[in-house]
PDB file of N, CA and C in Angstrom:
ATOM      1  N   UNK A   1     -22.317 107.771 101.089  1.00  0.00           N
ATOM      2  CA  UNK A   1     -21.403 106.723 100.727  1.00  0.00           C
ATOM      3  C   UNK A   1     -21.148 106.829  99.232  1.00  0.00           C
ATOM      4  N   UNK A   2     -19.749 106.327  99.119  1.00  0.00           N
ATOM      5  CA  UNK A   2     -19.395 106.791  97.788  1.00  0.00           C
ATOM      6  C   UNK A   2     -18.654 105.581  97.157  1.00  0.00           C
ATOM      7  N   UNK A   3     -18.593 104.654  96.157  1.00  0.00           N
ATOM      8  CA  UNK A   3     -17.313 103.984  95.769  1.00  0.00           C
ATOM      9  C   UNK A   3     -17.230 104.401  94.579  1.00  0.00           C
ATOM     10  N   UNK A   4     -16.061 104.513  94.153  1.00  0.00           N
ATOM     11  CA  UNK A   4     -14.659 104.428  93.290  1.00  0.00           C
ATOM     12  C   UNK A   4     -13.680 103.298  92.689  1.00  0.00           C
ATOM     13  N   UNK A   5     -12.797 103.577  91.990  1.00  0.00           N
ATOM     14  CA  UNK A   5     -11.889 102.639  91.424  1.00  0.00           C
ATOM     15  C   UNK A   5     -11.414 103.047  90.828  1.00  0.00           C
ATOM     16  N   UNK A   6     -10.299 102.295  89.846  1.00  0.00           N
ATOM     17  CA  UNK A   6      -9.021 102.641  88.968  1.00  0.00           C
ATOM     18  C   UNK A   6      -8.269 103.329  89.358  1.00  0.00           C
ATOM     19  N   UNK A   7      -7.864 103.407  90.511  1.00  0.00           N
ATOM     20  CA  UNK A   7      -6.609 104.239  91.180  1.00  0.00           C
ATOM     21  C   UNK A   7      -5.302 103.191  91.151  1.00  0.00           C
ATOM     22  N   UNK A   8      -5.697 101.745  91.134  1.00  0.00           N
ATOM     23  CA  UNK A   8      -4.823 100.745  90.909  1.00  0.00           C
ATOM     24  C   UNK A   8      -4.235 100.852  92.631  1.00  0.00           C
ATOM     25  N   UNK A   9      -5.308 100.777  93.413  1.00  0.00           N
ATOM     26  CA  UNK A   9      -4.802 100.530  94.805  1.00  0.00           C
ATOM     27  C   UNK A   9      -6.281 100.833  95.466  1.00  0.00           C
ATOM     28  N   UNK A  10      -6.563 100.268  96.957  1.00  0.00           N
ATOM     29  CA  UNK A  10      -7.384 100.318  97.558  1.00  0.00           C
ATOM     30  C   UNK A  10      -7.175 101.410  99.300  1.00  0.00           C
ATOM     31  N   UNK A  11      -8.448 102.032  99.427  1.00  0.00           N
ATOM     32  CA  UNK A  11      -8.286 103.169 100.491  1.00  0.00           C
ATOM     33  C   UNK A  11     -10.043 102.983 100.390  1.00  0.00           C
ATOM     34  N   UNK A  12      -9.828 103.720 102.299  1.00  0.00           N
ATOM     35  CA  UNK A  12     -11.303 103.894 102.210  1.00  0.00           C
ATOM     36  C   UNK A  12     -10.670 105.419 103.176  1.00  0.00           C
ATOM     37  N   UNK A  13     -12.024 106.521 102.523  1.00  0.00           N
ATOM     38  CA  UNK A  13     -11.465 108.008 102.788  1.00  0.00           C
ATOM     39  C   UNK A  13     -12.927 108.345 103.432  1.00  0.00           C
ATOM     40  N   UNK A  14     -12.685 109.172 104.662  1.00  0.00           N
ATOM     41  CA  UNK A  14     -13.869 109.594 105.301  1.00  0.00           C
ATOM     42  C   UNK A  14     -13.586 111.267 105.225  1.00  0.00           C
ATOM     43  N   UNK A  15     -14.953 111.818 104.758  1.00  0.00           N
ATOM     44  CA  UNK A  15     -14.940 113.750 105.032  1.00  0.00           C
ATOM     45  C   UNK A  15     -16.656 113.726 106.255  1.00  0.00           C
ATOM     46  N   UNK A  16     -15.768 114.278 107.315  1.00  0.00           N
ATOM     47  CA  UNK A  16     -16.614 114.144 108.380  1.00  0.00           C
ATOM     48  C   UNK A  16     -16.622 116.125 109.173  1.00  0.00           C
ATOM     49  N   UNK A  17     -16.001 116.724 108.169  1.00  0.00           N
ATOM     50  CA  UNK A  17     -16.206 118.431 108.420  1.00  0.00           C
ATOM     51  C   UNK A  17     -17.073 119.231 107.066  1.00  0.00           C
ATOM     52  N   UNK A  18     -17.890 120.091 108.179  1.00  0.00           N
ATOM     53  CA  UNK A  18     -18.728 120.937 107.164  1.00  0.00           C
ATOM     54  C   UNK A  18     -19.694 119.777 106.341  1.00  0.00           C
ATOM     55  N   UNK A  19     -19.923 119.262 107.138  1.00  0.00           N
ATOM     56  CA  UNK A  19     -21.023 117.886 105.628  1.00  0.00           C
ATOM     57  C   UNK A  19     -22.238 117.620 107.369  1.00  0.00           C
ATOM     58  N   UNK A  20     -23.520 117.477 106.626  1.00  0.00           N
ATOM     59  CA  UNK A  20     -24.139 116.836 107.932  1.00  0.00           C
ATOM     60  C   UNK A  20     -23.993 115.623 108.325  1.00  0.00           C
ATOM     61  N   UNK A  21     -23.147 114.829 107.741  1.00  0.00           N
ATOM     62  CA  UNK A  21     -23.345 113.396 108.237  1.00  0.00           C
ATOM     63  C   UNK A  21     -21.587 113.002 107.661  1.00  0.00           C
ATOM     64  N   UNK A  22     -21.195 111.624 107.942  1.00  0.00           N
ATOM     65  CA  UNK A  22     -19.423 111.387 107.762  1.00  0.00           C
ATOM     66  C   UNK A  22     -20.168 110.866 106.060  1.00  0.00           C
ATOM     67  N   UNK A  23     -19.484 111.689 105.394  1.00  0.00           N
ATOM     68  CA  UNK A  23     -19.269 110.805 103.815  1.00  0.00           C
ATOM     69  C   UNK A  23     -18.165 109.701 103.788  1.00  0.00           C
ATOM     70  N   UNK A  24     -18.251 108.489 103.682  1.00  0.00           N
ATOM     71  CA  UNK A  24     -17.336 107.805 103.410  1.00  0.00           C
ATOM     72  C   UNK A  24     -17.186 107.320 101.611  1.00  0.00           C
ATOM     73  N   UNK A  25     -16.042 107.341 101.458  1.00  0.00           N
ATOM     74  CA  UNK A  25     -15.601 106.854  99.952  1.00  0.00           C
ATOM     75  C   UNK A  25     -14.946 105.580 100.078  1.00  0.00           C
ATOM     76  N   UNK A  26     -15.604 104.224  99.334  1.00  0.00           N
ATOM     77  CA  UNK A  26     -14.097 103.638  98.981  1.00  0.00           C
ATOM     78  C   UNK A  26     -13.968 103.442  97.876  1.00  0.00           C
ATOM     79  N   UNK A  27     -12.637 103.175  97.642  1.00  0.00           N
ATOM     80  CA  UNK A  27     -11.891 102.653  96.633  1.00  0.00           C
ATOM     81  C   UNK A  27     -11.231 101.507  96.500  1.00  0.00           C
ATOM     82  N   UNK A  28     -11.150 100.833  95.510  1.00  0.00           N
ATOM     83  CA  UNK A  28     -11.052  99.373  95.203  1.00  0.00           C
ATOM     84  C   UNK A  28     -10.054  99.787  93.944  1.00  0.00           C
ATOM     85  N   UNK A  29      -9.217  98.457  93.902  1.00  0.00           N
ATOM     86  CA  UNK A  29      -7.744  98.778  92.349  1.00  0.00           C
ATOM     87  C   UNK A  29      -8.702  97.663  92.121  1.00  0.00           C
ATOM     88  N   UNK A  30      -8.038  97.592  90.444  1.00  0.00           N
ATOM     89  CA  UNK A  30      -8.458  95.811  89.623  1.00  0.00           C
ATOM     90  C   UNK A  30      -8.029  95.269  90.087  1.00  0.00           C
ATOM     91  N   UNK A  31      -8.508  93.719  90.073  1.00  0.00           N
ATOM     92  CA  UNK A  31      -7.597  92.459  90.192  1.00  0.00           C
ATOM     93  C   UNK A  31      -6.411  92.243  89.315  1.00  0.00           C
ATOM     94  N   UNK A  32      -6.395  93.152  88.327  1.00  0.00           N
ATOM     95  CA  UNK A  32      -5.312  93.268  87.318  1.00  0.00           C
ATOM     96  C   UNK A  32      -4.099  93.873  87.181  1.00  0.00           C
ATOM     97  N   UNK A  33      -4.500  94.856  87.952  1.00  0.00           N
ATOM     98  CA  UNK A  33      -2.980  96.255  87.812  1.00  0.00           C
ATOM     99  C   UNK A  33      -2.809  96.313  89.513  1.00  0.00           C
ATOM    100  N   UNK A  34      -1.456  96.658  89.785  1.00  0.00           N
ATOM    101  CA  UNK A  34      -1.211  97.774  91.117  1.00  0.00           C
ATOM    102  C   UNK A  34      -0.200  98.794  90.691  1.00  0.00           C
ATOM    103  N   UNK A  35      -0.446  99.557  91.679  1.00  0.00           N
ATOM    104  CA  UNK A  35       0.230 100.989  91.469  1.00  0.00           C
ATOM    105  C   UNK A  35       0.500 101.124  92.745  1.00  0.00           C
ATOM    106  N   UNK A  36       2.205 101.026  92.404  1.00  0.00           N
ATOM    107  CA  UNK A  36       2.908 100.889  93.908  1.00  0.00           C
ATOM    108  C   UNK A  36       3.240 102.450  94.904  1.00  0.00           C
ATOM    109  N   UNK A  37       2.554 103.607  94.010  1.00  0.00           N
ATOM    110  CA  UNK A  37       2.792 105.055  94.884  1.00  0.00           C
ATOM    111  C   UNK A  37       1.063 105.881  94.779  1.00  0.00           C
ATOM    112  N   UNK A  38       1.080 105.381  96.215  1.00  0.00           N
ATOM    113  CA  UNK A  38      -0.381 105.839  95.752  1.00  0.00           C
ATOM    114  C   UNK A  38      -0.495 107.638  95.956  1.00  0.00           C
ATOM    115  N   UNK A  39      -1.226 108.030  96.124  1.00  0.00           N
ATOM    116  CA  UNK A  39      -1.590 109.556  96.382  1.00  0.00           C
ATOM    117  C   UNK A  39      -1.892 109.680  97.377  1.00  0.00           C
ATOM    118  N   UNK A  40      -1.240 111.408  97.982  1.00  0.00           N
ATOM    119  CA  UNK A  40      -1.683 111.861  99.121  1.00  0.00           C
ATOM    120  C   UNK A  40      -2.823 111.798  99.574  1.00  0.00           C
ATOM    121  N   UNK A  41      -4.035 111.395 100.726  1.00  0.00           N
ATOM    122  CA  UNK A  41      -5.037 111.634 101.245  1.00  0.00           C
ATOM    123  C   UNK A  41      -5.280 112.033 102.341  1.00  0.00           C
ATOM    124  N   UNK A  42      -5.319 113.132 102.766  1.00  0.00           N
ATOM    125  CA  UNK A  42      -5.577 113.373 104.057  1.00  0.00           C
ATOM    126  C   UNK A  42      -6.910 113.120 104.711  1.00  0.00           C
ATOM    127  N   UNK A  43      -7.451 112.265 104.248  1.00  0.00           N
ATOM    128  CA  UNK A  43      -8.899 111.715 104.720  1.00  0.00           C
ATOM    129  C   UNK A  43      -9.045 110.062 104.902  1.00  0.00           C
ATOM    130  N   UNK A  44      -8.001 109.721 103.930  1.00  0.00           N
ATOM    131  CA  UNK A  44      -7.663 108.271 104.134  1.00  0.00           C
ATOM    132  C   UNK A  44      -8.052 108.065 105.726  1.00  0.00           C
ATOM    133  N   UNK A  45      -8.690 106.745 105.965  1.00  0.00           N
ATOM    134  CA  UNK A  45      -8.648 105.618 106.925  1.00  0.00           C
ATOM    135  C   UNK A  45      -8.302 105.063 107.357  1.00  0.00           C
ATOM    136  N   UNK A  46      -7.007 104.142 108.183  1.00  0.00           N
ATOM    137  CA  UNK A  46      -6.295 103.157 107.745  1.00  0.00           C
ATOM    138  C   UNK A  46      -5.259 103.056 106.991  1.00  0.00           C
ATOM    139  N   UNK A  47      -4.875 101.887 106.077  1.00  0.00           N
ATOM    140  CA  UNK A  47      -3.925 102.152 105.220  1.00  0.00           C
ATOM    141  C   UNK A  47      -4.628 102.173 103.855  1.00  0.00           C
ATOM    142  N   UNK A  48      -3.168 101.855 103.358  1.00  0.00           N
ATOM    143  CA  UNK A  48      -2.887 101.291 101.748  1.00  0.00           C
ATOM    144  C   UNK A  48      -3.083 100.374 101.247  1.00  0.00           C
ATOM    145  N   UNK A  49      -3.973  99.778 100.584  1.00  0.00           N
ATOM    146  CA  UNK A  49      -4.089  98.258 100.186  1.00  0.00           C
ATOM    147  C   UNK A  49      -3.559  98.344  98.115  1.00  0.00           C
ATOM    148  N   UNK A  50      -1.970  98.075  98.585  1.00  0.00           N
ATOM    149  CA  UNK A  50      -1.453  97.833  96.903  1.00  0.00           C
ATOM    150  C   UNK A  50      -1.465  96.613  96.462  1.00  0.00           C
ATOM    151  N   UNK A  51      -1.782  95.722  96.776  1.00  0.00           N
ATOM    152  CA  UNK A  51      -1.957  94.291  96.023  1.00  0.00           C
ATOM    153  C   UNK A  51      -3.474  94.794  95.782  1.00  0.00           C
ATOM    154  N   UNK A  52      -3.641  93.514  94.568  1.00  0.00           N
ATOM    155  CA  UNK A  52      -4.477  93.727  93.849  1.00  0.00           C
ATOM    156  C   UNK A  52      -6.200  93.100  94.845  1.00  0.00           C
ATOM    157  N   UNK A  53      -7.011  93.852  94.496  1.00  0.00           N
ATOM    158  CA  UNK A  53      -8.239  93.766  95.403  1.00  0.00           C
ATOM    159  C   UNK A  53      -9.291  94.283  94.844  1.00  0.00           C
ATOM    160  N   UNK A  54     -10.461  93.769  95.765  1.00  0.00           N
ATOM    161  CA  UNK A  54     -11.924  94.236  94.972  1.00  0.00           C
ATOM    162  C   UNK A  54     -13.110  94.892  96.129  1.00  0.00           C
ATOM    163  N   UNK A  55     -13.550  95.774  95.732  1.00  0.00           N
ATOM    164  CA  UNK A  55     -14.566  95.665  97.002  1.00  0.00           C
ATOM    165  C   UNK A  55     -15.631  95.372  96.994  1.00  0.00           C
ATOM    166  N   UNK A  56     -16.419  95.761  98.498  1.00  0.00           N
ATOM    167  CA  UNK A  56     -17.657  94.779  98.404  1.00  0.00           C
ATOM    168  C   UNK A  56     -18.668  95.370  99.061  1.00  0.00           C
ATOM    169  N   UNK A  57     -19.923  95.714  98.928  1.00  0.00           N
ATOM    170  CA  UNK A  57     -20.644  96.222  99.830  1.00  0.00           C
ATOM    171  C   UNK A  57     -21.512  94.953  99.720  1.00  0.00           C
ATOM    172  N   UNK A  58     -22.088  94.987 101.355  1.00  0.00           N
ATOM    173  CA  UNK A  58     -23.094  93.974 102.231  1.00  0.00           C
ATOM    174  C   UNK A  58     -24.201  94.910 102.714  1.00  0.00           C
ATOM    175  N   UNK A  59     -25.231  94.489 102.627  1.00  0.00           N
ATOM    176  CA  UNK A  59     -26.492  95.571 102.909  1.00  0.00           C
ATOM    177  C   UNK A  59     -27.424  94.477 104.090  1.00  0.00           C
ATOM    178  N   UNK A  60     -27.416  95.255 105.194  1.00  0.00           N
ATOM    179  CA  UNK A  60     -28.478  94.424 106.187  1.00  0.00           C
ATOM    180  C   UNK A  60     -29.307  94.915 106.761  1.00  0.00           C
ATOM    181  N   UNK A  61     -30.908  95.011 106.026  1.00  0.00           N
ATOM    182  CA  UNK A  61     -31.530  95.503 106.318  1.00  0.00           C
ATOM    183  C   UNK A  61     -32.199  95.137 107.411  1.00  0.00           C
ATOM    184  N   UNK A  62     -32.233  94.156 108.079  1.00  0.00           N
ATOM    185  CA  UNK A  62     -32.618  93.674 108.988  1.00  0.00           C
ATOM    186  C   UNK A  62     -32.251  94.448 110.391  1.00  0.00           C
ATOM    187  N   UNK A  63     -30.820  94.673 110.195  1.00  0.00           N
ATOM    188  CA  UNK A  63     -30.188  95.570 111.193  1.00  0.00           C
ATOM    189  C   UNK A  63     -29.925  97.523 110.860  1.00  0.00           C
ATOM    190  N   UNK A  64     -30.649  97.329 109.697  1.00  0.00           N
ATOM    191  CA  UNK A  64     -29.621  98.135 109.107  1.00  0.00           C
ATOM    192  C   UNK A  64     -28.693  99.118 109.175  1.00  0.00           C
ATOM    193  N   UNK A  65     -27.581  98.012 108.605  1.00  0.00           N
ATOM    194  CA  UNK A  65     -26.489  98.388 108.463  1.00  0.00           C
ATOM    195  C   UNK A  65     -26.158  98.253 107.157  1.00  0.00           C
ATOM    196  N   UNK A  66     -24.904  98.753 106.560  1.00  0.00           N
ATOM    197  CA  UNK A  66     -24.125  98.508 105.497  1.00  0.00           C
ATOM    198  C   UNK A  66     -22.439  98.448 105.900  1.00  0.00           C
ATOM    199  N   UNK A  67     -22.162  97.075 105.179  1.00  0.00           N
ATOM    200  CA  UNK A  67     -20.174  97.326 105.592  1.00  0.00           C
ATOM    201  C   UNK A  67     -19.632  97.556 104.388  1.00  0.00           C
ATOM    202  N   UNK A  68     -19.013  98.056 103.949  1.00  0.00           N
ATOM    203  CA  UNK A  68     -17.979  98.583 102.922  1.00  0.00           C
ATOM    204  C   UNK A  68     -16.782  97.418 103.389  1.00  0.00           C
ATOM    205  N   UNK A  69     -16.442  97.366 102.633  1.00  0.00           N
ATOM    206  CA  UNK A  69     -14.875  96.481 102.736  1.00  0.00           C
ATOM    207  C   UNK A  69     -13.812  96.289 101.188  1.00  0.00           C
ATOM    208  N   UNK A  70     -12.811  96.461 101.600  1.00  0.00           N
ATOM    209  CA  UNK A  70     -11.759  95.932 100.150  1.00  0.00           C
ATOM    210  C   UNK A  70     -11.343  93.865 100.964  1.00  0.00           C
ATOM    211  N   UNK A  71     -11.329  93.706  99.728  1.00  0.00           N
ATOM    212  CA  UNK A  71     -10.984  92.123  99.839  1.00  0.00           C
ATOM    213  C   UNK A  71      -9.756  91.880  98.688  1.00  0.00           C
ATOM    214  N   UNK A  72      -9.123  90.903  99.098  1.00  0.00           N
ATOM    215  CA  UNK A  72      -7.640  90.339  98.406  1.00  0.00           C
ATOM    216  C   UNK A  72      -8.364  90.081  97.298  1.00  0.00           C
ATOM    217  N   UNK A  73      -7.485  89.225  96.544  1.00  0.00           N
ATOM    218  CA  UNK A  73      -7.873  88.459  95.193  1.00  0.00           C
ATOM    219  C   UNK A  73      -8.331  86.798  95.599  1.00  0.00           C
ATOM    220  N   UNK A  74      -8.130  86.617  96.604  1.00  0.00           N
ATOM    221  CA  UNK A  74      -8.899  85.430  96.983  1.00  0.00           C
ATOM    222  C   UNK A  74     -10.193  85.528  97.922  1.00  0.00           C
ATOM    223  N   UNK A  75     -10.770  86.732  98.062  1.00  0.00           N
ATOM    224  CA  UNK A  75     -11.313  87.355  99.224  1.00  0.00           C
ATOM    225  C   UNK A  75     -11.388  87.434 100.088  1.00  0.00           C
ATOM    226  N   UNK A  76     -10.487  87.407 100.799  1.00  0.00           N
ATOM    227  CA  UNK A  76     -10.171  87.292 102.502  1.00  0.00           C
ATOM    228  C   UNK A  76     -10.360  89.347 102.589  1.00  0.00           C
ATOM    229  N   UNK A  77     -10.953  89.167 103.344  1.00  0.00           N
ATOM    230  CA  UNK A  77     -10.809  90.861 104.188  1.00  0.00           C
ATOM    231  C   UNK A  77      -9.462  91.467 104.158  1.00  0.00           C
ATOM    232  N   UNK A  78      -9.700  92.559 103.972  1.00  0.00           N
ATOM    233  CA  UNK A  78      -7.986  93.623 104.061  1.00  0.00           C
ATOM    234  C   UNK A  78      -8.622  94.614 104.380  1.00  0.00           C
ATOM    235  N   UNK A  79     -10.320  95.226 104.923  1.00  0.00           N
ATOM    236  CA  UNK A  79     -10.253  96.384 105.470  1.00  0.00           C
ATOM    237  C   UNK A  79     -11.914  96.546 105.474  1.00  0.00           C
ATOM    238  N   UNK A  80     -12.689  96.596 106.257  1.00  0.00           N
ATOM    239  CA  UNK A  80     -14.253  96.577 106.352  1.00  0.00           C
ATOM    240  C   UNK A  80     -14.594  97.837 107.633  1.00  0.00           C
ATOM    241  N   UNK A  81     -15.216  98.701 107.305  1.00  0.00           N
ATOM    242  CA  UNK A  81     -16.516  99.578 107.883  1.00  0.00           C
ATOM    243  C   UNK A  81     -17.870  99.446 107.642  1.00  0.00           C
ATOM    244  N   UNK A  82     -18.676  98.986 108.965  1.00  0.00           N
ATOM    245  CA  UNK A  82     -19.681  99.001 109.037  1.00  0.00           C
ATOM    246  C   UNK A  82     -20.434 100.521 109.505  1.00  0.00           C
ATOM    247  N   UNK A  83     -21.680 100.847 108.192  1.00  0.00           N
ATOM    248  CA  UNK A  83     -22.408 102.056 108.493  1.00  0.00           C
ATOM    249  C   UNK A  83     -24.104 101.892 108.871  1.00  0.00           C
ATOM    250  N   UNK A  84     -24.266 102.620 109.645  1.00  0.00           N
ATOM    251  CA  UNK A  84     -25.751 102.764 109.901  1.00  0.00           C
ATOM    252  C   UNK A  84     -26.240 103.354 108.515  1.00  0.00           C
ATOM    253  N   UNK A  85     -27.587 102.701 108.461  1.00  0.00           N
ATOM    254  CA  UNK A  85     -28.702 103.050 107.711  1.00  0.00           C
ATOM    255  C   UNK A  85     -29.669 104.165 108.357  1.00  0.00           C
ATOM    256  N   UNK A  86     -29.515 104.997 107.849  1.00  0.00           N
ATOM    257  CA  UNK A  86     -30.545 106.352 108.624  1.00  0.00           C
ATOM    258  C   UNK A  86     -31.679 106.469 107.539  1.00  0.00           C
TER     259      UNK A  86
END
């Protein structure tokens, strides 16, 4: 697992060839800037999140799991994966 930022837009990108396990990346823009053309990804997830957003990781060890997610500027959800803990 990987996060990122300052792309001025939100994506979550999975590389699941040649790796032993799925690497997931996300990326989160500021609450400050968007950048309305984002970049090619051919690993992208989902979509594009160009309004402005933050992300968030949740850790549950109890189950463990971990969810990755981008959230609005008020934090409502715009995009969550939950990962096993190995």
């Amino acid at each position: 697992m990987f996060i990122s930022g300052d792309t001025h837009y939100g994506e979550l990108s999975k590389l699941d060839v040649n790796v032993p396990y799925p690497l997931y990346d996300l990326t989160s823009s500021g609450l400050t800037e968007v950048w309305k053309v984002p970049v090619p990804n051919a690993l992208r997830q989902g979509g594009i999140f160009r309004q402005a957003n933050f992300g968030q990781i949740d850790i549950d060890w109890s189950f463990r799991q971990v969810t990755l997610s981008l959230r609005d500027a008020k934090g409502e959800p715009l995009l969550t994966q939950t990962l096993p803990i190995r």
